[in-house]
C-alpha atoms as a PDB file:
ATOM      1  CA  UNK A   1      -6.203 -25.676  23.229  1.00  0.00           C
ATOM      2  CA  UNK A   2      -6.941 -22.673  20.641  1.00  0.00           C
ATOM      3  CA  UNK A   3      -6.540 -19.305  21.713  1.00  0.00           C
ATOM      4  CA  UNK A   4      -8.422 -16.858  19.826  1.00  0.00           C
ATOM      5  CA  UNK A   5      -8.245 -13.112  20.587  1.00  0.00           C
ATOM      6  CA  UNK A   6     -11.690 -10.635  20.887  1.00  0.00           C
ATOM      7  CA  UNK A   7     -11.856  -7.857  18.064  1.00  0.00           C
ATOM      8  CA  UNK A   8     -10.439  -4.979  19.664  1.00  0.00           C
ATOM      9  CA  UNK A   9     -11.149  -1.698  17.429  1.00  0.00           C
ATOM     10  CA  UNK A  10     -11.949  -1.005  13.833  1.00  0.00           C
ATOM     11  CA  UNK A  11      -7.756   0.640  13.112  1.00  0.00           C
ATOM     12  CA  UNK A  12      -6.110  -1.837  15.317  1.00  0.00           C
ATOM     13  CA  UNK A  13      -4.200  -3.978  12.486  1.00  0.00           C
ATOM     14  CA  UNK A  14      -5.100  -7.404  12.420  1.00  0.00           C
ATOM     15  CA  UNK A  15      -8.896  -7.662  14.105  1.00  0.00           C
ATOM     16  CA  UNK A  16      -9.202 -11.354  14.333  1.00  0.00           C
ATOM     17  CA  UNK A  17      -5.878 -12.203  13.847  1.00  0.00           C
ATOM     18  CA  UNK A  18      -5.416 -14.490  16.590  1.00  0.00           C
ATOM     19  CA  UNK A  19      -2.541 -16.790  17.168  1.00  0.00           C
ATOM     20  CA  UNK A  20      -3.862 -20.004  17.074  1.00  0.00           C
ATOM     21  CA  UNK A  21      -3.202 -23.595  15.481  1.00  0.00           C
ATOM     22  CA  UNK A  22      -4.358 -26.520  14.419  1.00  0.00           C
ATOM     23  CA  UNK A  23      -1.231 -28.354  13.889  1.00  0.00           C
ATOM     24  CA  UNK A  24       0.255 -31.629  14.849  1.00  0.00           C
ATOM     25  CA  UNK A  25       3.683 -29.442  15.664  1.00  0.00           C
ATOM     26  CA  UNK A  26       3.940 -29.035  19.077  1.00  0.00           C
ATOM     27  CA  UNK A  27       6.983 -26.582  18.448  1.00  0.00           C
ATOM     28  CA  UNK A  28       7.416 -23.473  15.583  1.00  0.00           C
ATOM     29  CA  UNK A  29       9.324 -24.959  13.252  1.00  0.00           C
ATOM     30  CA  UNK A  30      10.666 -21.327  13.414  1.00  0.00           C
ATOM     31  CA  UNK A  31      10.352 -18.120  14.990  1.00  0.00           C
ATOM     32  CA  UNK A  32       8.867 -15.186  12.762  1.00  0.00           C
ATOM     33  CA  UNK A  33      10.776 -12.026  13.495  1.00  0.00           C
ATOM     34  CA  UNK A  34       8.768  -8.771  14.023  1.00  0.00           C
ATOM     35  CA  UNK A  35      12.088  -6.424  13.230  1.00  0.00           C
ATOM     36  CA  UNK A  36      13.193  -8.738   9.930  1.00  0.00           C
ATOM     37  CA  UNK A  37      10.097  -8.195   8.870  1.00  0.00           C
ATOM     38  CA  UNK A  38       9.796  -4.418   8.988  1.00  0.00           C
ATOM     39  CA  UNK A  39      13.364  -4.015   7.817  1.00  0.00           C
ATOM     40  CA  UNK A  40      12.466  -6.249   4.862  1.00  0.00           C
ATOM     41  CA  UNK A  41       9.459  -4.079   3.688  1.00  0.00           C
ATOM     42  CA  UNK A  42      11.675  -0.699   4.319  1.00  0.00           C
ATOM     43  CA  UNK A  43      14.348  -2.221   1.809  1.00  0.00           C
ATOM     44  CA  UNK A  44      12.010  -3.305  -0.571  1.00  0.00           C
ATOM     45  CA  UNK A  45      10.642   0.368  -0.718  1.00  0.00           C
ATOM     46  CA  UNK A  46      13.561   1.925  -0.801  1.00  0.00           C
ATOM     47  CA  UNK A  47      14.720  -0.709  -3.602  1.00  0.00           C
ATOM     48  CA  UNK A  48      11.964   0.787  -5.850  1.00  0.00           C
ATOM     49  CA  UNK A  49      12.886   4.412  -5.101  1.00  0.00           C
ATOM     50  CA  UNK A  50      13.627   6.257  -8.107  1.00  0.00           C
ATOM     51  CA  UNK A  51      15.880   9.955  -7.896  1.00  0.00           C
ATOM     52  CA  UNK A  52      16.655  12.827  -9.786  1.00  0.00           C
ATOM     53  CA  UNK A  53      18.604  16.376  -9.288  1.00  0.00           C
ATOM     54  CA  UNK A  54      17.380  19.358 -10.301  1.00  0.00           C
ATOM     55  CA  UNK A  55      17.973  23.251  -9.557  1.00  0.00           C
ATOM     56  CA  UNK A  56      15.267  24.889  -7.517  1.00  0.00           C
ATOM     57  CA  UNK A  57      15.592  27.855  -9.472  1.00  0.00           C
ATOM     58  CA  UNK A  58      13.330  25.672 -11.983  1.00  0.00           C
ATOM     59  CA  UNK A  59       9.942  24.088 -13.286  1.00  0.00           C
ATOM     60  CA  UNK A  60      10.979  20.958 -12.948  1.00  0.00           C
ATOM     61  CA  UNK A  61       9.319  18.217 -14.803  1.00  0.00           C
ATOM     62  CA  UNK A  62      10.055  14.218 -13.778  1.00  0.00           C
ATOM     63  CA  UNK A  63       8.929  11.220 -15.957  1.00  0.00           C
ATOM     64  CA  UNK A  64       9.140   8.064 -13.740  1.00  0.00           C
ATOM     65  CA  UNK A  65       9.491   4.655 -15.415  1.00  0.00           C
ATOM     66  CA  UNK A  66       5.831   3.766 -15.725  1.00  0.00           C
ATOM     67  CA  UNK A  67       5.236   7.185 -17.460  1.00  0.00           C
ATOM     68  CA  UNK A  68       3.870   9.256 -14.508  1.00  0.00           C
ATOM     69  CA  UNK A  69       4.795  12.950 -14.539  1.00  0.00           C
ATOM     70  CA  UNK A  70       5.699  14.822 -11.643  1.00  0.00           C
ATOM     71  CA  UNK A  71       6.002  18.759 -11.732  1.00  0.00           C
ATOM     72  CA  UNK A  72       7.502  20.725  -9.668  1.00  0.00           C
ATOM     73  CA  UNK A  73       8.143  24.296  -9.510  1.00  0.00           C
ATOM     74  CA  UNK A  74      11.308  25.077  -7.830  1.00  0.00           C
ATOM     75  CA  UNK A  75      10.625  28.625  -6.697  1.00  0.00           C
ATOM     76  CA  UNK A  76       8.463  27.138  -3.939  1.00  0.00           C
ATOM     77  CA  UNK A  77      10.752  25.120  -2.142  1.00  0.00           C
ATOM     78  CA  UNK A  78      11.224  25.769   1.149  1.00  0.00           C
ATOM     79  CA  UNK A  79      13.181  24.687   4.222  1.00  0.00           C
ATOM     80  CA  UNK A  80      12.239  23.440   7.270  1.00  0.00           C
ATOM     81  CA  UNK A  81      12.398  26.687   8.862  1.00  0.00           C
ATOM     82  CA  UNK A  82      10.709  28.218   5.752  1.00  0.00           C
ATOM     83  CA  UNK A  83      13.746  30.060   4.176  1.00  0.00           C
ATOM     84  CA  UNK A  84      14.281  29.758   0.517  1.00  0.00           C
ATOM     85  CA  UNK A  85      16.050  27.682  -1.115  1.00  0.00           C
ATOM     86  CA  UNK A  86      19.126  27.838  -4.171  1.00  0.00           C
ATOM     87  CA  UNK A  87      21.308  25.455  -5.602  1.00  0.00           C
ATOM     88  CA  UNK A  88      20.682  21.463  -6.510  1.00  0.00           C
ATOM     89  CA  UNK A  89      17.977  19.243  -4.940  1.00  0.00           C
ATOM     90  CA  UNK A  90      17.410  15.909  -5.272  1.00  0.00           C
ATOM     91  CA  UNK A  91      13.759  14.314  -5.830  1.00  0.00           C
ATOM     92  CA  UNK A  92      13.349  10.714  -4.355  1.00  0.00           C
ATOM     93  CA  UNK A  93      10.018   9.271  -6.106  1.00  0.00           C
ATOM     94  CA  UNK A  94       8.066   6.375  -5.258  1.00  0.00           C
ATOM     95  CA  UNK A  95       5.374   4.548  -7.484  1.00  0.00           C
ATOM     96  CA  UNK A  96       3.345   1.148  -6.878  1.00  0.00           C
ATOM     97  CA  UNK A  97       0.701   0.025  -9.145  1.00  0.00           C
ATOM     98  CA  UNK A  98      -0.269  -3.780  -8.191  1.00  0.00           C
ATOM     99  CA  UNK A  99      -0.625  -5.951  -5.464  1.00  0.00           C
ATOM    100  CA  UNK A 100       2.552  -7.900  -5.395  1.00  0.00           C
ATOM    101  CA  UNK A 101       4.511  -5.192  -4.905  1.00  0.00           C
ATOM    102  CA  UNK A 102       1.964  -3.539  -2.308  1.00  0.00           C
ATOM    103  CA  UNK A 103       2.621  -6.459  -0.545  1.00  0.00           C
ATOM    104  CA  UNK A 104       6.488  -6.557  -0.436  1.00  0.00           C
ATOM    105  CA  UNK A 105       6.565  -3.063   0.710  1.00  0.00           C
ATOM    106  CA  UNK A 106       3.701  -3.178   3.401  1.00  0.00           C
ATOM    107  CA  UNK A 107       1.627  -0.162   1.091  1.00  0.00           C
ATOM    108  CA  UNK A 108      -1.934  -1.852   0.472  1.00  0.00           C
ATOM    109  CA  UNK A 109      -5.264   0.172  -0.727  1.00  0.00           C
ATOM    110  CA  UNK A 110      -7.070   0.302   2.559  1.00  0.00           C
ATOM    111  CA  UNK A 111      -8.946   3.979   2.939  1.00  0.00           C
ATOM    112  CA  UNK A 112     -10.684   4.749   5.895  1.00  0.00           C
ATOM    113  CA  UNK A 113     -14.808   5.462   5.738  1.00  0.00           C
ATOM    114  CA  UNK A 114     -16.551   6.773   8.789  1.00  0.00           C
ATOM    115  CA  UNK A 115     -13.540   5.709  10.863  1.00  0.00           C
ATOM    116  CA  UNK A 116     -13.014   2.131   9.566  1.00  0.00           C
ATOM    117  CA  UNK A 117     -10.834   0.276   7.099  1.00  0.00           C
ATOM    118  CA  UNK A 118     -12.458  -0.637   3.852  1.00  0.00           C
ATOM    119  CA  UNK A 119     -10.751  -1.762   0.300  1.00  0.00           C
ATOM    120  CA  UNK A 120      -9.708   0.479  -2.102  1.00  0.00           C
ATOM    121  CA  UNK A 121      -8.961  -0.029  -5.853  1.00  0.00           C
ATOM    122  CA  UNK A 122      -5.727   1.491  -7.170  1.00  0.00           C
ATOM    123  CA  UNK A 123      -5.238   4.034  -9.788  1.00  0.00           C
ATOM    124  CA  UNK A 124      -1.311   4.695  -8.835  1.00  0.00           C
ATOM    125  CA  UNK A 125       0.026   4.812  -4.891  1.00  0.00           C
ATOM    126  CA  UNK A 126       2.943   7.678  -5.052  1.00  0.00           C
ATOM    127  CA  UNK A 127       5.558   9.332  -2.787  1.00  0.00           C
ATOM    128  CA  UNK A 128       7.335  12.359  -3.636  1.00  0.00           C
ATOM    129  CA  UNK A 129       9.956  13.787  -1.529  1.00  0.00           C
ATOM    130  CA  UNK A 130      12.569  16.468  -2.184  1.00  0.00           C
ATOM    131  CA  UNK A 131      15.993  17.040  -0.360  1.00  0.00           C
ATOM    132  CA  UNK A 132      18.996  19.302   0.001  1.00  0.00           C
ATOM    133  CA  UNK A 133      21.714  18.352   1.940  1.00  0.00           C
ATOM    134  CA  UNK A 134      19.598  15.600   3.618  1.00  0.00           C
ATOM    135  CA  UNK A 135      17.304  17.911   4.766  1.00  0.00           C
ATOM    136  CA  UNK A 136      13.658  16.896   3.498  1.00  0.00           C
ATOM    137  CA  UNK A 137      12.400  20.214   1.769  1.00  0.00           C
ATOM    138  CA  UNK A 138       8.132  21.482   1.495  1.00  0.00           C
ATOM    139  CA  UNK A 139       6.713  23.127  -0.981  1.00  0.00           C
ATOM    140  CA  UNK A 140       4.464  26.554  -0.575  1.00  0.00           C
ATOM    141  CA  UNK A 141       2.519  26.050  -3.631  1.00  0.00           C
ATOM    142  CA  UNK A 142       2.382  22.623  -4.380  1.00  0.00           C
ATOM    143  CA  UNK A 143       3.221  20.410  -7.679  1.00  0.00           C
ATOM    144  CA  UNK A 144       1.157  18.447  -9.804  1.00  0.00           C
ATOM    145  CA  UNK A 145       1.134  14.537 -10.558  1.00  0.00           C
ATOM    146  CA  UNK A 146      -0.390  12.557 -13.890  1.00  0.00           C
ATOM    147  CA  UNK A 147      -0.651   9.547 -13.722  1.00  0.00           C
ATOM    148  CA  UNK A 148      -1.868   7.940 -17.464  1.00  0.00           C
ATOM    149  CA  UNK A 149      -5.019   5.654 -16.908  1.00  0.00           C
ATOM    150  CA  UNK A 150      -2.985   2.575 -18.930  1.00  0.00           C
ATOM    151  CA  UNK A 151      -0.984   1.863 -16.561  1.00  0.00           C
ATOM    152  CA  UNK A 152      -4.123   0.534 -14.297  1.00  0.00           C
ATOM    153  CA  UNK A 153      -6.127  -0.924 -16.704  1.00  0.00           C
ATOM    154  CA  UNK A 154      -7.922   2.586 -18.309  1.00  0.00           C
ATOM    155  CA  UNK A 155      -9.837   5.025 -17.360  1.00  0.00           C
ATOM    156  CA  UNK A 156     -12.258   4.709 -13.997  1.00  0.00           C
ATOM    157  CA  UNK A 157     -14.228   8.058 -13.991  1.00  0.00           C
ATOM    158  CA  UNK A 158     -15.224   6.983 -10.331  1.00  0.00           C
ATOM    159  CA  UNK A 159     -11.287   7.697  -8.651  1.00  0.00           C
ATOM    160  CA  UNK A 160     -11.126   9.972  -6.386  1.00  0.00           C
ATOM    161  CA  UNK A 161      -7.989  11.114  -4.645  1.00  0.00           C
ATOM    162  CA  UNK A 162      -6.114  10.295  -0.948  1.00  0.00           C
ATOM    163  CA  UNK A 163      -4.102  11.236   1.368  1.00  0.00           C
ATOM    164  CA  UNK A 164      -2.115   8.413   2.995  1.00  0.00           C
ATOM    165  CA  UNK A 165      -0.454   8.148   6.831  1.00  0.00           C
ATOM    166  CA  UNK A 166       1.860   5.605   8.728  1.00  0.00           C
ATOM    167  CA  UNK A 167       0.884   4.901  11.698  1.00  0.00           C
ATOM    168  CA  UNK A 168       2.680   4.174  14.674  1.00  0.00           C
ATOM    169  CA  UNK A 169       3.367   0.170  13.744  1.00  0.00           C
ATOM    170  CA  UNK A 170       4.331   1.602  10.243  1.00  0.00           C
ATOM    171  CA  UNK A 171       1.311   0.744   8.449  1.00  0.00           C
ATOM    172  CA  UNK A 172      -0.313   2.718   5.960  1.00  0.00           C
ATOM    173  CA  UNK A 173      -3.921   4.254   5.911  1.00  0.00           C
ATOM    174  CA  UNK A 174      -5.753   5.901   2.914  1.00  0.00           C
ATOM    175  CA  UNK A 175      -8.432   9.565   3.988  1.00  0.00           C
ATOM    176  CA  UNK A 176     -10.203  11.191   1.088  1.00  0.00           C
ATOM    177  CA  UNK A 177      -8.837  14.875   0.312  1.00  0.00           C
ATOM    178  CA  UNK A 178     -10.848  15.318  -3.112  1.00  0.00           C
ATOM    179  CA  UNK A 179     -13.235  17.881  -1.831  1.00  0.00           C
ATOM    180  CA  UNK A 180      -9.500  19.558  -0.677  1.00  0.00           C
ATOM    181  CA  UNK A 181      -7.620  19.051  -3.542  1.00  0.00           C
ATOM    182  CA  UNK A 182      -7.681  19.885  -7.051  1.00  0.00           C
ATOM    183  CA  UNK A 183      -8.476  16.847  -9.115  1.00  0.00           C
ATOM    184  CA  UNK A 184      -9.375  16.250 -12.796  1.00  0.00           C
ATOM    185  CA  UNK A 185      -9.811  12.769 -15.433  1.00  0.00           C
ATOM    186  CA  UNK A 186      -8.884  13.525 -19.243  1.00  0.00           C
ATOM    187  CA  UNK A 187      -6.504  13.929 -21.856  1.00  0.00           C
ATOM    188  CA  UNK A 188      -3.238  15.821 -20.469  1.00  0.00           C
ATOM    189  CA  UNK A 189      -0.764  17.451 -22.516  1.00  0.00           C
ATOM    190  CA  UNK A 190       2.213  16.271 -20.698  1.00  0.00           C
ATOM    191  CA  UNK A 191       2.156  12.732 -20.277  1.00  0.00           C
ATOM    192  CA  UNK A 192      -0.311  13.081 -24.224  1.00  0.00           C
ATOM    193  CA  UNK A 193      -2.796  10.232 -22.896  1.00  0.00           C
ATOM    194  CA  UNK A 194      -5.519   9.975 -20.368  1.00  0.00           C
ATOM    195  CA  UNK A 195      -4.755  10.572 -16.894  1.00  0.00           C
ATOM    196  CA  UNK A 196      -5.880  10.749 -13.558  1.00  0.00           C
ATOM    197  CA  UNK A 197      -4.542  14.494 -12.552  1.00  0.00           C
ATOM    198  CA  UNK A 198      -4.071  16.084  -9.042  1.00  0.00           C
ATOM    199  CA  UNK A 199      -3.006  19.434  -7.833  1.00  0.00           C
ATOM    200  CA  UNK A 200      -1.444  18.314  -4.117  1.00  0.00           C
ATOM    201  CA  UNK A 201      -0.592  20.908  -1.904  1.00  0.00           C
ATOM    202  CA  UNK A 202       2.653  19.025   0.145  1.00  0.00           C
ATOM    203  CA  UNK A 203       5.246  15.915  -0.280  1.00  0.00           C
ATOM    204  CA  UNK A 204       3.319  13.283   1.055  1.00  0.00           C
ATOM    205  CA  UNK A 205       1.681   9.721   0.243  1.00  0.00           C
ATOM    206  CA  UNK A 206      -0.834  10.217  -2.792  1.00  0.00           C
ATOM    207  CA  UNK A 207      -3.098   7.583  -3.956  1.00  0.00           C
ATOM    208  CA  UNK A 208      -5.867   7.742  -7.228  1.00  0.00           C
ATOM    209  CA  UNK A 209      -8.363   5.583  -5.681  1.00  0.00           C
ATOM    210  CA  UNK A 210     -12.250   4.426  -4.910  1.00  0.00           C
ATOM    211  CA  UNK A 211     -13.937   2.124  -2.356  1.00  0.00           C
ATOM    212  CA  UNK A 212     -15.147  -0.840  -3.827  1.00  0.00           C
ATOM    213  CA  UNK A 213     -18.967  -1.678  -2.861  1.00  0.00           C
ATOM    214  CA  UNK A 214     -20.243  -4.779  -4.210  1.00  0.00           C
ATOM    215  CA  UNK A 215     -23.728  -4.011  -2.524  1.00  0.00           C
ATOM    216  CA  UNK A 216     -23.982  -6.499  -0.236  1.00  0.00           C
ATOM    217  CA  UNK A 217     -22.740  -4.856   2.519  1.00  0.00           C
ATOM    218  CA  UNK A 218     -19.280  -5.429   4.701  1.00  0.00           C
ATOM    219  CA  UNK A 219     -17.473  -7.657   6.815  1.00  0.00           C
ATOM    220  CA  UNK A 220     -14.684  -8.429   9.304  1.00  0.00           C
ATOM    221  CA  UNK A 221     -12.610 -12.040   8.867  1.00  0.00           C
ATOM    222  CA  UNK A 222     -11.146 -13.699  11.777  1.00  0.00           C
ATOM    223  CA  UNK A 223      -7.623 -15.297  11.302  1.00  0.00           C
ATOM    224  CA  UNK A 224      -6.509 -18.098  12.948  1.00  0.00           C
ATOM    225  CA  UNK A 225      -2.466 -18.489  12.547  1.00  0.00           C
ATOM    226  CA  UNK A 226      -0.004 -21.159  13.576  1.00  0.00           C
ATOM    227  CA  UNK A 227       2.250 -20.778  16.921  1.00  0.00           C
ATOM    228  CA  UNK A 228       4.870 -18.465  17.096  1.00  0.00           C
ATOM    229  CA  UNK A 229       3.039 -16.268  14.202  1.00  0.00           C
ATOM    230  CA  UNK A 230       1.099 -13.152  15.685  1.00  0.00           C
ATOM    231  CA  UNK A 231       0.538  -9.185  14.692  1.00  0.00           C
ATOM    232  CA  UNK A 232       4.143  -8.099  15.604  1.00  0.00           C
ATOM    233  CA  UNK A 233       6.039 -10.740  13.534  1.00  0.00           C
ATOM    234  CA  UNK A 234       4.282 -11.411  10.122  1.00  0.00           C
ATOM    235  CA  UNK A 235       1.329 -10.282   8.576  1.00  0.00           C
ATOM    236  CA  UNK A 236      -2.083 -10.923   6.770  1.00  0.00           C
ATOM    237  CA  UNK A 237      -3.018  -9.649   3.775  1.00  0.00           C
ATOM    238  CA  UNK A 238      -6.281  -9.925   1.383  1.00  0.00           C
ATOM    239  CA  UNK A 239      -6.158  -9.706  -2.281  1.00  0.00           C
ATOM    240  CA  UNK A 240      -9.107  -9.547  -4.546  1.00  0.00           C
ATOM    241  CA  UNK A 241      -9.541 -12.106  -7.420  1.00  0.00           C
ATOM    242  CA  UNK A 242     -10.740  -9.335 -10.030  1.00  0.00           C
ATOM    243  CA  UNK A 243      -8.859  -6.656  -9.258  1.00  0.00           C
ATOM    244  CA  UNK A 244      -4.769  -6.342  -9.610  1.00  0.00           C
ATOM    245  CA  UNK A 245      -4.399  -3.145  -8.185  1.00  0.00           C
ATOM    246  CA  UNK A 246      -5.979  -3.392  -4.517  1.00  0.00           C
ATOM    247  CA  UNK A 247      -4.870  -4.886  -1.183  1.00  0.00           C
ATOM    248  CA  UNK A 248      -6.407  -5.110   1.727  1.00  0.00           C
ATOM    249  CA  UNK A 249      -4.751  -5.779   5.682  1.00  0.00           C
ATOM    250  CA  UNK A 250      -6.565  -8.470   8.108  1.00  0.00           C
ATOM    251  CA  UNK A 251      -8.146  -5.988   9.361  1.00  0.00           C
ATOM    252  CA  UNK A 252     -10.016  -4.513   6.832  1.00  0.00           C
ATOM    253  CA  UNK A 253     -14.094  -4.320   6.516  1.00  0.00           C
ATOM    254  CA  UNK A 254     -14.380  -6.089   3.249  1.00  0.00           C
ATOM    255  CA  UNK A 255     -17.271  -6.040   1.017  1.00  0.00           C
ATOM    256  CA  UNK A 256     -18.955  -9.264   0.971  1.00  0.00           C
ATOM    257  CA  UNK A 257     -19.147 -11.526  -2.325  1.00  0.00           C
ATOM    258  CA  UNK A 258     -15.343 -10.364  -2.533  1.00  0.00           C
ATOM    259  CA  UNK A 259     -13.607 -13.048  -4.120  1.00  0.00           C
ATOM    260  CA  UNK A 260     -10.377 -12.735  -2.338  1.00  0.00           C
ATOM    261  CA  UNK A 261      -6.787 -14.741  -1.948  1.00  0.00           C
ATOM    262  CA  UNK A 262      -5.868 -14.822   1.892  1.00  0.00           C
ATOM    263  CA  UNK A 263      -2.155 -14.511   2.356  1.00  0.00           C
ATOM    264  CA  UNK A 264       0.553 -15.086   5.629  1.00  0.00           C
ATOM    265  CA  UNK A 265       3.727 -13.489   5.326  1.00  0.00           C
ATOM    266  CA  UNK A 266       6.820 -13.291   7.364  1.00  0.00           C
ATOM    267  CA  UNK A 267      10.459 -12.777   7.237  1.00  0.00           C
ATOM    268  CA  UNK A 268      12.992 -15.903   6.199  1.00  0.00           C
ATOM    269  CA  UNK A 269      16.346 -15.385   5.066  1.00  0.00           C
ATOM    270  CA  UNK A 270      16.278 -12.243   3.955  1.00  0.00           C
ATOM    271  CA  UNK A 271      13.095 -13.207   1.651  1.00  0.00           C
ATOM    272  CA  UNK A 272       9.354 -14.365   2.635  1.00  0.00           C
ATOM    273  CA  UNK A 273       8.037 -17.349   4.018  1.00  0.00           C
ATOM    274  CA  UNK A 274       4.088 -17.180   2.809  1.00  0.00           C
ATOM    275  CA  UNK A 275       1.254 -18.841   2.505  1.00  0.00           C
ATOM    276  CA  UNK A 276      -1.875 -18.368  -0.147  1.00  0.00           C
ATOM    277  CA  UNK A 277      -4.890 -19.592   0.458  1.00  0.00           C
ATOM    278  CA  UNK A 278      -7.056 -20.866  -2.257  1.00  0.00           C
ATOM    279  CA  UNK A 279      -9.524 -17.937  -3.578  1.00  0.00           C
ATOM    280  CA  UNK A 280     -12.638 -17.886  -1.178  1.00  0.00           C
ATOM    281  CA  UNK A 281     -15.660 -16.043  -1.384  1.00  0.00           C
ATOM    282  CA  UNK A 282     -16.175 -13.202   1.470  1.00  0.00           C
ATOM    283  CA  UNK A 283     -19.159 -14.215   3.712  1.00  0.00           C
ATOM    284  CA  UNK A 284     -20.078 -12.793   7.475  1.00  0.00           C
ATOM    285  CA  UNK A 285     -18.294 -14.911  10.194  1.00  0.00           C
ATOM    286  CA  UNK A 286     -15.574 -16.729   8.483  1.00  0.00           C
ATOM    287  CA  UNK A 287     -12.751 -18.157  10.138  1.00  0.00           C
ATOM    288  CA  UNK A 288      -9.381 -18.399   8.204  1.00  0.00           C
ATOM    289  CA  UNK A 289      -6.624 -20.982   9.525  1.00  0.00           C
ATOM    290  CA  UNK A 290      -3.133 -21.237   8.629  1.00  0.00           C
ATOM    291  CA  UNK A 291      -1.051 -23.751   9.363  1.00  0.00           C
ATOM    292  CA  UNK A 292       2.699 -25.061   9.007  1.00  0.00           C
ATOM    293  CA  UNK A 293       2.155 -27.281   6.153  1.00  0.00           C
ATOM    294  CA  UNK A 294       0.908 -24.566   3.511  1.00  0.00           C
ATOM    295  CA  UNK A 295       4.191 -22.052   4.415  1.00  0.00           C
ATOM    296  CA  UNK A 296       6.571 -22.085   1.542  1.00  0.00           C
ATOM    297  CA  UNK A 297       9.435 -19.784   0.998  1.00  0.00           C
ATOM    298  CA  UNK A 298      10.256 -17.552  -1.716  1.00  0.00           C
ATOM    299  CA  UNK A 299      12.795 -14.571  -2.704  1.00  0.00           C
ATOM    300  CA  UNK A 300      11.264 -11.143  -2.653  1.00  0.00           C
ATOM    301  CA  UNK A 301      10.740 -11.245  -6.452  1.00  0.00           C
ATOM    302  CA  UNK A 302       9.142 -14.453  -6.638  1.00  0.00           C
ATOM    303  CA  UNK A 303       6.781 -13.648  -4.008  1.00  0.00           C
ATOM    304  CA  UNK A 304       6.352 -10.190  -5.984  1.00  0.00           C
ATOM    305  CA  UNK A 305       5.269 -12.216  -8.850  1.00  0.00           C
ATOM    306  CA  UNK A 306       3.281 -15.452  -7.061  1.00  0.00           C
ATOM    307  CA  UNK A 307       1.234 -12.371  -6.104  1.00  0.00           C
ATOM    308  CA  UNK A 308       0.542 -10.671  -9.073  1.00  0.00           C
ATOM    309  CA  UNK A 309       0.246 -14.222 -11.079  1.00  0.00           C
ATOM    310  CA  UNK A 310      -2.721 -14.972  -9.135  1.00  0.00           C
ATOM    311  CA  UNK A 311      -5.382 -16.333 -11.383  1.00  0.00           C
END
């Protein structure tokens, strides 16, 4: 007999995703583990981390891999307690640009808008911390971030800028802060390209960004997952045909005519087991079922790129 669960509130996770299955198995052919799982996305973060020492007595300027440029002036960093601070500090930097590896790292593009979760396309997600002596450090005057428009395809003169939180099951939400935060598109000296450009007052999750609005208005999905597979143990996520740098959770209000992949992930083996759903068109009411037979499994990278090698 199916199961399904109601919708229970627009930031709960997974609205609609209800364990539930249509399979011939009468047993899980294994059990999803909630813990793997979050351990798995932690290490895959901290796998991308990039770091850096510097002395806080300077301007410090940081060019990641992709090109970004982070600077920081020294001078302003401050302890905990808000004394000063001398000596060597280390930066630990964080940058993700598509979908794959939003997905292996649990840090999709969903902002909220009037209090619910809605897609967001991409110009760079970034985390910049600083640390002496493992203490995490602030800053009193901020430090600016440019991130050069290539990277995400060129220039989108609609991005605006966000702020992004974990919540208490470790998920990640975007809020607008442009009418807080200093923010500018154009040519910058530093990185010598177009960039998206931000002033951001402390060390925290920063995200160039914009809703996407096809016009047709928005929508919740339902999910319907096979048994043994729930909220806690493996996830749901939604990624848009068109557009490589956004992805959505289950529980997102997405717009409709959104041609979108539907994915299942869990734990296995220290990789993923998954499941991708052929691309579907977003229309009100639909019901999404996964079952047994379309989990494969795959090591973090090739999951990484089945994602990103979506057609």
């Amino acid at each position: 007999m199916k199961k399904m669960l109601p919708i229970l509130g627009i930031l709960s996770l997974f609205i609609g995703f209800v364990s539930c299955s249509n399979d011939t198995v009468t047993e899980p052919i294994y059990s999803p583990s909630g813990e793997a799982l979050k351990n798995l996305f932690a290490s895959n973060l901290e796998a991308i981390t990039q770091e850096d020492v510097f002395d806080a007595s300077e301007l410090y300027t940081f060019t990641s891999e992709k090109g970004v440029k982070v600077i920081i002036n020294g001078a302003c960093l401050k302890k905990q307690n808000g004394d000063p601070v001398s000596g060597q500090v280390q930066l630990k930097y964080i940058e993700i640009f598509d979908r794959g590896t939003m997905l292996a790292t649990n840090k999709p593009t969903v902002g909220l808008l009037n209090g619910e979760p809605h897609l967001l396309t991409s110009g760079g997600e970034f985390l910049v911390k600083v640390y002496q002596n493992g203490e995490e450090l602030i800053t009193d005057c901020g430090f600016t971030i440019h991130a050069p428009t290539s990277i995400t395809g060129g220039t989108d003169n609609d991005m605006e800028v966000f702020a992004g939180t974990i919540d208490a099951n470790d998920n990640l939400f975007w809020e607008n802060i442009t009418q807080t935060t200093d923010f500018w598109i154009g040519f910058n000296q530093a990185s010598n390209e177009e960039a998206y450009n931000a002033f951001v007052s402390n060390f925290e999750w920063f995200n160039y960004d914009r809703f996407v609005d096809l016009g047709q208005g928005f929508t919740y999905v339902t999910f319907q997952t096979p048994v043994g597979f729930n909220s806690s143990n493996s996830y749901i996520f939604m990624a848009a045909k068109s557009n490589p740098h956004a992805l959505a959770y289950a529980s997102t209000k997405m717009p409709i005519g959104t041609e979108v992949y539907y994915i299942l992930v869990s734990e296995y083996n220290g990789g993923f087991k998954y499941a991708v759903k052929p691309v579907a068109t977003i229309s009100p009411n639909q019901i999404i079922t996964f079952t047994y037979a379309e989990l494969q499994d795959g090591s973090i990278q090739q999951v990484i790129d089945a994602i990103n090698n979506l057609p």
